[in-house]
Protein backbone atom coordinates (compact mmCIF):
# COMPACT_ATOMS: atom_id res chain seq x y z
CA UNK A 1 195.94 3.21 66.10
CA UNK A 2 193.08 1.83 67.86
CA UNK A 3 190.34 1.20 64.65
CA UNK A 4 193.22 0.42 62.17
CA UNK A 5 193.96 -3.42 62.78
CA UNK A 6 189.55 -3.37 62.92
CA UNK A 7 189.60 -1.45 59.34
CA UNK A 8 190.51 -2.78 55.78
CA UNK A 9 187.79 -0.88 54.11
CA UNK A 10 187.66 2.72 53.49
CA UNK A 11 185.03 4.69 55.99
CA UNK A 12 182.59 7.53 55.20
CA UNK A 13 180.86 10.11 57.77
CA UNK A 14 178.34 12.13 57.35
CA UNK A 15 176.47 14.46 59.79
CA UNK A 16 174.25 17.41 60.42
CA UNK A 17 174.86 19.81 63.15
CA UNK A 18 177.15 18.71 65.96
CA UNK A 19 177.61 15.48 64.16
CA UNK A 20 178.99 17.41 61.42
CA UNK A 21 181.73 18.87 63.41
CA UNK A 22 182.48 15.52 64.78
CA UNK A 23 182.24 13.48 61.84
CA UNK A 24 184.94 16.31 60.54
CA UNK A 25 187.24 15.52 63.29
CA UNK A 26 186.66 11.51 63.31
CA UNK A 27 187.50 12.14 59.52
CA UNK A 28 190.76 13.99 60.63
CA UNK A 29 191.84 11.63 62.55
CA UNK A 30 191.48 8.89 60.45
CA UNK A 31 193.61 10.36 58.07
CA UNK A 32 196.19 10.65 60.65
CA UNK A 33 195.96 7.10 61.44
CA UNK A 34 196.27 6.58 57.86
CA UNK A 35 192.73 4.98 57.35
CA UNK A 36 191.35 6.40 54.38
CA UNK A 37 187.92 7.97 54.50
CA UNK A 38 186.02 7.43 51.35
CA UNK A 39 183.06 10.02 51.74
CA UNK A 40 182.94 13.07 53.78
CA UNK A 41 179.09 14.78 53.97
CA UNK A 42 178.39 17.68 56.40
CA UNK A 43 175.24 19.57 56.89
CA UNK A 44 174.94 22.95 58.74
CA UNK A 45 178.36 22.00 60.82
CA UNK A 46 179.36 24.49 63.30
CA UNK A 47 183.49 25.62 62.10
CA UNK A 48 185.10 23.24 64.07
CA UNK A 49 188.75 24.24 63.98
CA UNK A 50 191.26 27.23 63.90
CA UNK A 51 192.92 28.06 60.34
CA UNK A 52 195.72 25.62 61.08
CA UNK A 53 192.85 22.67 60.44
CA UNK A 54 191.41 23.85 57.80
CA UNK A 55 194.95 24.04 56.19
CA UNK A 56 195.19 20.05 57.42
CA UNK A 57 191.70 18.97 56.02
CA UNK A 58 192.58 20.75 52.88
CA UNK A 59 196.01 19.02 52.25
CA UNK A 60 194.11 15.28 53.24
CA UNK A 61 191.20 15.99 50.32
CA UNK A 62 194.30 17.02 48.17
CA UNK A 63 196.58 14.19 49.04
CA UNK A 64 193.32 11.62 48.48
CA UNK A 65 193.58 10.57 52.87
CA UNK A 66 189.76 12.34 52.23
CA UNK A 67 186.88 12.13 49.97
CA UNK A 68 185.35 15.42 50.79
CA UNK A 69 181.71 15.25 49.07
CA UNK A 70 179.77 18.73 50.37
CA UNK A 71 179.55 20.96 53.58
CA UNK A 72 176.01 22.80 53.37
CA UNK A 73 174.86 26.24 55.04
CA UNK A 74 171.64 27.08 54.53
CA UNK A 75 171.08 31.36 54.51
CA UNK A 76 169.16 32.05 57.91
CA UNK A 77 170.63 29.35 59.80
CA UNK A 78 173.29 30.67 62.00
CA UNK A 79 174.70 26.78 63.26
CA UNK A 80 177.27 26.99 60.60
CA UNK A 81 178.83 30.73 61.38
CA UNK A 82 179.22 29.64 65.41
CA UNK A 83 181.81 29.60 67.16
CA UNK A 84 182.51 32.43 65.63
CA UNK A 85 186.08 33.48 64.71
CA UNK A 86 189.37 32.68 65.24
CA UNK A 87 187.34 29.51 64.75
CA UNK A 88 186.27 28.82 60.54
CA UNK A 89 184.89 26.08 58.53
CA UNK A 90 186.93 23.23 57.53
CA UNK A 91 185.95 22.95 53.94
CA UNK A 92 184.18 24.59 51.22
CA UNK A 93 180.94 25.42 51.69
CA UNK A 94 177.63 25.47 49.47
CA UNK A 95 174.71 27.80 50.39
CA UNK A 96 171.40 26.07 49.33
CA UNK A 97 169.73 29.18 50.15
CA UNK A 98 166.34 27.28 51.00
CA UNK A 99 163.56 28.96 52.91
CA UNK A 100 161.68 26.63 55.48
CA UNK A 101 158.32 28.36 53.57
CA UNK A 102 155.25 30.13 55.10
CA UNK A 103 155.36 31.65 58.89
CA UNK A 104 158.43 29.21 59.31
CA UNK A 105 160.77 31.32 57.61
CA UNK A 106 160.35 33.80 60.75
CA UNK A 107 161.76 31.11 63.02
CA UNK A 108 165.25 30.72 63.23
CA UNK A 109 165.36 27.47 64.14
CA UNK A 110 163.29 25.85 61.06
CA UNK A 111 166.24 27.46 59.18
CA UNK A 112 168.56 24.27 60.82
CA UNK A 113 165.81 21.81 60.67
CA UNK A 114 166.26 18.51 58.54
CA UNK A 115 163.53 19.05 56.35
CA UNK A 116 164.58 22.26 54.85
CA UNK A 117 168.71 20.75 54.84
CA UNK A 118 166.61 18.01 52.77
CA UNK A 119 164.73 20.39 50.14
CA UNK A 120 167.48 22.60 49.68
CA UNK A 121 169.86 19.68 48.52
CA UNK A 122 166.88 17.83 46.33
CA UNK A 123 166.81 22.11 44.73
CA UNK A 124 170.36 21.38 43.73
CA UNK A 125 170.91 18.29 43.21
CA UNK A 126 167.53 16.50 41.79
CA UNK A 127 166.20 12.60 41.53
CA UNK A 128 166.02 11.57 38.40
């Protein structure tokens, strides 16, 4: 009730990592608040929420409160499977199964890093 008087545009969030999982919730709770969020990107988010939110984010894509775009996991990576369960992911995801390359792909952590997120989407979705 806060940001609503401030906003007469729709929003958009995106985020990677933790600010995945937050721009989730922030998305959430706009729709709550009734302020429509246009575009909703997320990139290796941790599952943020029981089954009972998933079931919520779900009914706002459905019901148009939110513009879900794409929630990424990337094979390797384990960012996106944490916390683990009764805890799940809030929306569909898509796998870009993208290798960092070279002696990176024995390093767990190059798995999360921007630069793979980035080649794996470019794979699937290329410039013109």
């Amino acid at each position: 009730k806060v940001l609503k008087p401030l906003l007469d545009k729709p929003v958009s969030f995106q985020g990677h990592s933790r600010g995945a999982a937050l721009a989730s919730i922030l998305a959430s709770l706009c729709a709550i608040d009734g302020i429509k969020v246009s575009h909703l990107h997320l990139f290796e988010c941790p599952n943020p929420g029981y089954q009972r939110y998933a079931e919520f984010c779900a009914e706002q894509v459905v019901n148009g409160s939110i513009g879900f775009e794409i929630s990424t996991v990337n094979d390797l990576d384990p960012v996106p499977y944490f916390p683990m369960e009764p805890y799940i992911n809030s929306y569909p995801v898509t796998d870009l199964s993208t290798a960092p390359g070279g002696m990176k792909d024995f390093d767990i952590i190059d798995w999360h890093a921007g630069e793979t997120i980035y080649a794996g989407i470019l794979k699937m979705f290329p410039l013109p």
